[in-house]
Protein backbone atom coordinates (compact mmCIF):
# COMPACT_ATOMS: atom_id res chain seq x y z
CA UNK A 1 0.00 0.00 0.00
CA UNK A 2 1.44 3.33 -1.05
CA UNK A 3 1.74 6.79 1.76
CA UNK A 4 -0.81 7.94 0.37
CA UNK A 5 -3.40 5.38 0.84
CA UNK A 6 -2.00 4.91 4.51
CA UNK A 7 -1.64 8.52 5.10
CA UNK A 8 -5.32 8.67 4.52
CA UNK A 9 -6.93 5.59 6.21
CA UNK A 10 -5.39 7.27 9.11
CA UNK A 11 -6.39 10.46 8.90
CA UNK A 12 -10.04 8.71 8.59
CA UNK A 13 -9.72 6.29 11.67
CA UNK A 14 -8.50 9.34 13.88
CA UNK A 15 -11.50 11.87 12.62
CA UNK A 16 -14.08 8.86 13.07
CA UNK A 17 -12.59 8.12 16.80
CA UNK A 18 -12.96 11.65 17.82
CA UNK A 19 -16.69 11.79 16.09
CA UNK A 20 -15.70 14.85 13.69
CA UNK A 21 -17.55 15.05 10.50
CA UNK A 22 -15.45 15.55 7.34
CA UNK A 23 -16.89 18.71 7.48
CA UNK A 24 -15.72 19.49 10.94
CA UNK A 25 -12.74 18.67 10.35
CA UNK A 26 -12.02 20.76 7.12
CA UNK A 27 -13.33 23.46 9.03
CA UNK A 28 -10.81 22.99 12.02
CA UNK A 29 -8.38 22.20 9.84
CA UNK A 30 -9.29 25.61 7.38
CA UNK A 31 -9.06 23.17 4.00
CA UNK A 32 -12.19 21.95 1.39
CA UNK A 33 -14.26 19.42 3.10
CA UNK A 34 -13.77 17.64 -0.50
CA UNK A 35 -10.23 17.91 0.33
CA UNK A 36 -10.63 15.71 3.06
CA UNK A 37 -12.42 13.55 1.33
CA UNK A 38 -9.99 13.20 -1.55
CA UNK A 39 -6.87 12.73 1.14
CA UNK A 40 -9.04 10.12 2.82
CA UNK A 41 -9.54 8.17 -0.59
CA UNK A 42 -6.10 8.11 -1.22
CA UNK A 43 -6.55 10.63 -4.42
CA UNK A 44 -4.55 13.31 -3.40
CA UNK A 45 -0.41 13.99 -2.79
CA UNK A 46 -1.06 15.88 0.42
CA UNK A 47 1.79 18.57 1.29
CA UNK A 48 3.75 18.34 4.53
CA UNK A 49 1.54 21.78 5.41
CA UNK A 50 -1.47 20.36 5.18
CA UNK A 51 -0.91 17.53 6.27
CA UNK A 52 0.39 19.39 9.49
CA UNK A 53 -2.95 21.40 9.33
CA UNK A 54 -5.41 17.93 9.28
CA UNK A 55 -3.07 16.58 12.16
CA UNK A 56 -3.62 19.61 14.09
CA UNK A 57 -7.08 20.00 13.23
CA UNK A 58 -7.55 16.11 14.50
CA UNK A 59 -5.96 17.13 18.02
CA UNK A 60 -2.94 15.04 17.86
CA UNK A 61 0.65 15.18 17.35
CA UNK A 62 2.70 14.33 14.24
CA UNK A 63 4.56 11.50 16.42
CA UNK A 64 1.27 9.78 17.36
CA UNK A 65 -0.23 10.12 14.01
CA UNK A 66 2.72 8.33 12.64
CA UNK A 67 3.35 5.83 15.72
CA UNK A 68 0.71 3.83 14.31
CA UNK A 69 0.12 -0.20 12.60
CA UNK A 70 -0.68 1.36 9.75
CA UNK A 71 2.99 2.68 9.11
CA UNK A 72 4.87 -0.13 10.08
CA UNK A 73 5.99 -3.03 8.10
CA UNK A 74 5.94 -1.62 4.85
């Protein structure tokens, strides 16, 4: 599975744990909700700056984002 793919199924688990709507998120997050959408899908190359914005917009930290199953192991 490529980053991209990962990066998203993560940024999907974390947004559904803390009950935030796609929507909610983009908003925290100041992106397009359809941005979300795309980065959760897998569609879209997300920069290191927005990436940074999602993570901080999901309430967590760029180490426990990463320091996750879904990262390891290829």
């Amino acid at each position: 599975m490529d980053i991209q793919k990962k990066i998203g199924i993560r940024i999907k688990e974390l947004r559904i744990q803390k009950a935030l709507s796609q929507e909610a998120l983009a908003f925290q997050a100041e992106v397009d909700r359809t941005y979300v959408n795309s980065v959760e899908n897998g569609r879209r190359n997300i920069s290191a700056q927005t990436l940074e914005k999602l993570i901080l917009g999901l309430n967590t930290s760029f180490a426990d984002f990463f320091n996750h199953d879904t990262f390891r192991n290829g």
